[in-house]
Protein backbone atom coordinates (compact mmCIF):
# COMPACT_ATOMS: atom_id res chain seq x y z
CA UNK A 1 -63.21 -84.41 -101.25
CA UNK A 2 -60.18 -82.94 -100.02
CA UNK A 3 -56.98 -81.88 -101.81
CA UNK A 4 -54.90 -83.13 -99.14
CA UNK A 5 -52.76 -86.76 -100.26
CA UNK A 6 -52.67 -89.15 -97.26
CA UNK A 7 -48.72 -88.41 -97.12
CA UNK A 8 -49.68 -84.71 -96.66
CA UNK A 9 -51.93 -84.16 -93.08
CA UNK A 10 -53.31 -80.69 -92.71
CA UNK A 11 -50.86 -78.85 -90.22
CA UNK A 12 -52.80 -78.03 -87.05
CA UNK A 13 -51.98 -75.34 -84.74
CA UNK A 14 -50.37 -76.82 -82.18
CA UNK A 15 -52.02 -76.16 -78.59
CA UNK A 16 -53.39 -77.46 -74.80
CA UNK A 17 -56.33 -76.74 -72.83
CA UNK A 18 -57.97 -77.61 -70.09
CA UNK A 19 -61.23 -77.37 -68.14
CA UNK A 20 -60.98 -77.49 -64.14
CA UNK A 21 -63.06 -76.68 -60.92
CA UNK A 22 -61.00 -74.47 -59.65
CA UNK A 23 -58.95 -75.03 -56.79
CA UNK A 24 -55.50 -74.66 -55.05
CA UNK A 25 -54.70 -78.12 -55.44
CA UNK A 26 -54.79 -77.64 -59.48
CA UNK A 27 -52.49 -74.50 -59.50
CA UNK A 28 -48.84 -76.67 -59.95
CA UNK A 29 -50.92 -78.64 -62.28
CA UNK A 30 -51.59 -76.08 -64.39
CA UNK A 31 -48.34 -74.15 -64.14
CA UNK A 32 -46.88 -77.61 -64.93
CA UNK A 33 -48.75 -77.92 -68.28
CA UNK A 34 -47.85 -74.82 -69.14
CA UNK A 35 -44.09 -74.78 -68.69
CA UNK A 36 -43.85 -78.19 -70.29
CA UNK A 37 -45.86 -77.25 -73.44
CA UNK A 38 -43.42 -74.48 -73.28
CA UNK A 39 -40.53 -76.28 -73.12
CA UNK A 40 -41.72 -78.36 -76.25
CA UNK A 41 -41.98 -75.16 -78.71
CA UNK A 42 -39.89 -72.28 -77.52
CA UNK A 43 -35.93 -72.52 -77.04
CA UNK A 44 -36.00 -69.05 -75.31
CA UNK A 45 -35.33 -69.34 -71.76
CA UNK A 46 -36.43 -66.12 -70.78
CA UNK A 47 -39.76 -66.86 -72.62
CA UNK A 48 -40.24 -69.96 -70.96
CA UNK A 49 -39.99 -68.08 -67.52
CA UNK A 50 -42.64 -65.77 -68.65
CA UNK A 51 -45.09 -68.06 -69.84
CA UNK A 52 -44.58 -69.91 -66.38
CA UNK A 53 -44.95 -67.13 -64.24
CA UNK A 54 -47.85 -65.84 -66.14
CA UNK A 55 -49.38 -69.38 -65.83
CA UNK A 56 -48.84 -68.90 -62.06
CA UNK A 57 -50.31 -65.48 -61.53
CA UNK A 58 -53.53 -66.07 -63.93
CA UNK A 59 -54.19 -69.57 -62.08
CA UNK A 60 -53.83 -67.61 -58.69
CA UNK A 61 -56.09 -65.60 -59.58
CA UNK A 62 -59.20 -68.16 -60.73
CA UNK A 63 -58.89 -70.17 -57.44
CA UNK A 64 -59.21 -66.34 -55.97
CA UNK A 65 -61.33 -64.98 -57.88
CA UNK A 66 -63.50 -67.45 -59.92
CA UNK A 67 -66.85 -67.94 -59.88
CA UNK A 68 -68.97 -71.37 -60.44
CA UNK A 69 -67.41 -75.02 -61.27
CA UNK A 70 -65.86 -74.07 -64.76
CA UNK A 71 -62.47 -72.01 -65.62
CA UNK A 72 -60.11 -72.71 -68.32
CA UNK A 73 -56.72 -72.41 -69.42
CA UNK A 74 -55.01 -72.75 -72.59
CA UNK A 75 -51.34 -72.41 -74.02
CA UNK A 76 -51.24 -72.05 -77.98
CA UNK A 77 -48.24 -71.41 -80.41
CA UNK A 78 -50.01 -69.75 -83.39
CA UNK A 79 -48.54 -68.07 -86.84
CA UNK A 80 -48.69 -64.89 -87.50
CA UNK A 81 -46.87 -62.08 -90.07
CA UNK A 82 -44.20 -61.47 -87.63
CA UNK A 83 -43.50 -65.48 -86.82
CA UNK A 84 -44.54 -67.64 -84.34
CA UNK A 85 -46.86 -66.33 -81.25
CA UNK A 86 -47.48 -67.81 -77.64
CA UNK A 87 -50.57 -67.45 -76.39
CA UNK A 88 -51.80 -67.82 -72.93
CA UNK A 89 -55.45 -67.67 -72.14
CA UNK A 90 -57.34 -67.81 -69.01
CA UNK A 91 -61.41 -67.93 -68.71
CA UNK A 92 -63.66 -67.76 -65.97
CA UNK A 93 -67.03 -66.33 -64.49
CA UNK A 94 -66.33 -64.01 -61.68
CA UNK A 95 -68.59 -61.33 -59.70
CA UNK A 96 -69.99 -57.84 -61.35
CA UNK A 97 -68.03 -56.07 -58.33
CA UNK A 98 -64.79 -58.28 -59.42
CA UNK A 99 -65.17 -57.94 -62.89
CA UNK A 100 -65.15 -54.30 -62.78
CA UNK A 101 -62.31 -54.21 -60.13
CA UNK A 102 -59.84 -56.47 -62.47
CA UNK A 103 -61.03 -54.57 -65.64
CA UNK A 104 -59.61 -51.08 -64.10
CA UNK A 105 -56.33 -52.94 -63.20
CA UNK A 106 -55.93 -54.92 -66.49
CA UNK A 107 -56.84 -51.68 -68.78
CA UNK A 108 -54.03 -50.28 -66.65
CA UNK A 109 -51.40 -52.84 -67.26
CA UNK A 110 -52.50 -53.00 -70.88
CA UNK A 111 -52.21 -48.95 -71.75
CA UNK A 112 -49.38 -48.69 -69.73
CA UNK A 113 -46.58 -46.85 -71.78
CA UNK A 114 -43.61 -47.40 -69.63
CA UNK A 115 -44.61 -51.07 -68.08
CA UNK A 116 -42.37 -51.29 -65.31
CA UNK A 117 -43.07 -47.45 -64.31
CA UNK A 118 -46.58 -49.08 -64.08
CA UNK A 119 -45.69 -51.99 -62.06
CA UNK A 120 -43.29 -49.89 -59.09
CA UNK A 121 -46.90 -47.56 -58.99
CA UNK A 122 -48.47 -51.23 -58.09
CA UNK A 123 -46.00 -52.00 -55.39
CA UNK A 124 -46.19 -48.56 -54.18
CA UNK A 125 -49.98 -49.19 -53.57
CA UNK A 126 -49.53 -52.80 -52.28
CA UNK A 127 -47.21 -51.10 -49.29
CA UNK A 128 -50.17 -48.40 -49.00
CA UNK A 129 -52.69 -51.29 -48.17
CA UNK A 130 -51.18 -54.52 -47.29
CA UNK A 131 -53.17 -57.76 -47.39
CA UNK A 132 -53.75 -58.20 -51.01
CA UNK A 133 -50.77 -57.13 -53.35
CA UNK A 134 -52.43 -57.51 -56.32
CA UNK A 135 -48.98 -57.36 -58.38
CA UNK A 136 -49.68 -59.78 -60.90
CA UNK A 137 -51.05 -58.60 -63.59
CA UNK A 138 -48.74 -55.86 -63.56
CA UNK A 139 -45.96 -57.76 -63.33
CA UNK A 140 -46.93 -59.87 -66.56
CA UNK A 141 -46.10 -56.95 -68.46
CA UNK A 142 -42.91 -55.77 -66.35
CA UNK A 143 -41.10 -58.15 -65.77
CA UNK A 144 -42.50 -60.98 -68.34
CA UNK A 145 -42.71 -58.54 -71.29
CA UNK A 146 -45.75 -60.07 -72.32
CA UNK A 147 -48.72 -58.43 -74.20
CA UNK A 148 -51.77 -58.18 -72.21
CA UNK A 149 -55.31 -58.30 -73.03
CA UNK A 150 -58.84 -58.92 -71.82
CA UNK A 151 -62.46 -59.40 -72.59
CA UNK A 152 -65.27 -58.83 -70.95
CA UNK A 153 -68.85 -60.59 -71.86
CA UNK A 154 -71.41 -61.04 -69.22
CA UNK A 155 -70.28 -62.21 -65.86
CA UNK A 156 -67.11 -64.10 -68.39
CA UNK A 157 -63.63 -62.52 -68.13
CA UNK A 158 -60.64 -64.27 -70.52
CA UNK A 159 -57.40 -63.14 -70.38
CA UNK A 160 -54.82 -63.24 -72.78
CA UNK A 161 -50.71 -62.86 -72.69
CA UNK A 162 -49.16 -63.25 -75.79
CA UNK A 163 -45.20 -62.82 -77.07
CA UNK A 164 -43.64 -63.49 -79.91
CA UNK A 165 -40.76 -66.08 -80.56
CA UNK A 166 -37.95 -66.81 -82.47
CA UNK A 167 -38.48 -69.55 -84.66
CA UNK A 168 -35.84 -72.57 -83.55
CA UNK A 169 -33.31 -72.03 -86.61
CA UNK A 170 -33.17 -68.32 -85.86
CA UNK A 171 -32.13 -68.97 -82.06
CA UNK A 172 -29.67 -71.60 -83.64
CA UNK A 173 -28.29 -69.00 -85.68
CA UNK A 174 -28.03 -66.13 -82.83
């Protein structure tokens, strides 16, 4: 039996994902969905640019980099002590060789302690050995000022950017 009353519903976290073969014709798609959920839960303009650009860069890189017929993305708003958090998540099967590759580069971005000291080091490199900048990940953290993270299990990478935001009434208020 539960204690909720019918005028009462159980709050759900609010949140979209979706499950795609992955391929360039999905990435405005996807950065579309993103933006928009975006633009439904976060009055921070700066935020919203963020969340889009990570959507780009992340999508990017599973039409690059993904293996087999499956990847997903997801874009969250989730509670937390500090308020409300936006969470971006990517997941895909890549290569052993790739897997290693991107974790070296995302344990970079994500230990970084001066992010955008980290990110001119990338660009440095990407005019060292031009035909694949590999910027983006970097860049999440420089210029976004997102959080980065990443797991590893098996041949499955996710990926995770995450900020918090100001709750509506406190932008309001500012």
């Amino acid at each position: 039996m539960s204690s909720l009353s019918p005028m009462q519903p159980e709050r759900l976290r609010r949140f979209v994902s979706v499950e795609f073969s992955p391929s360039s014709g999905c990435l405005g798609s996807i950065v579309s969905m993103v933006t928009d959920f975006c633009r439904n839960v976060v009055d921070e303009p700066q935020t919203r640019f963020a969340f889009q650009l990570a959507a780009y860069e992340l999508t990017e890189n599973l039409v690059k980099y993904a293996t087999g017929e499956k990847t997903r993305v997801s874009i969250s708003i989730e509670g937390s002590v500090r308020g409300p958090v936006l969470v971006l998540t990517t997941v895909n099967d890549s290569t052993p060789e790739r897997l290693e590759d991107v974790r070296k580069r995302l344990e970079a971005a994500e230990t970084a302690t001066d992010p955008i000291q980290h990110f001119d080091q990338l660009i440095q490199e990407s005019i060292a050995t031009p035909g694949e900048s590999r910027l983006g990940l970097g860049r999440l953290r420089a210029e976004g000022e997102l959080l980065v993270s990443h797991s590893i299990q098996g041949r499955t990478l996710t990926i995770q950017v995450s900020k918090t935001v100001r709750r509506r009434e406190e932008v309001t208020r500012s």
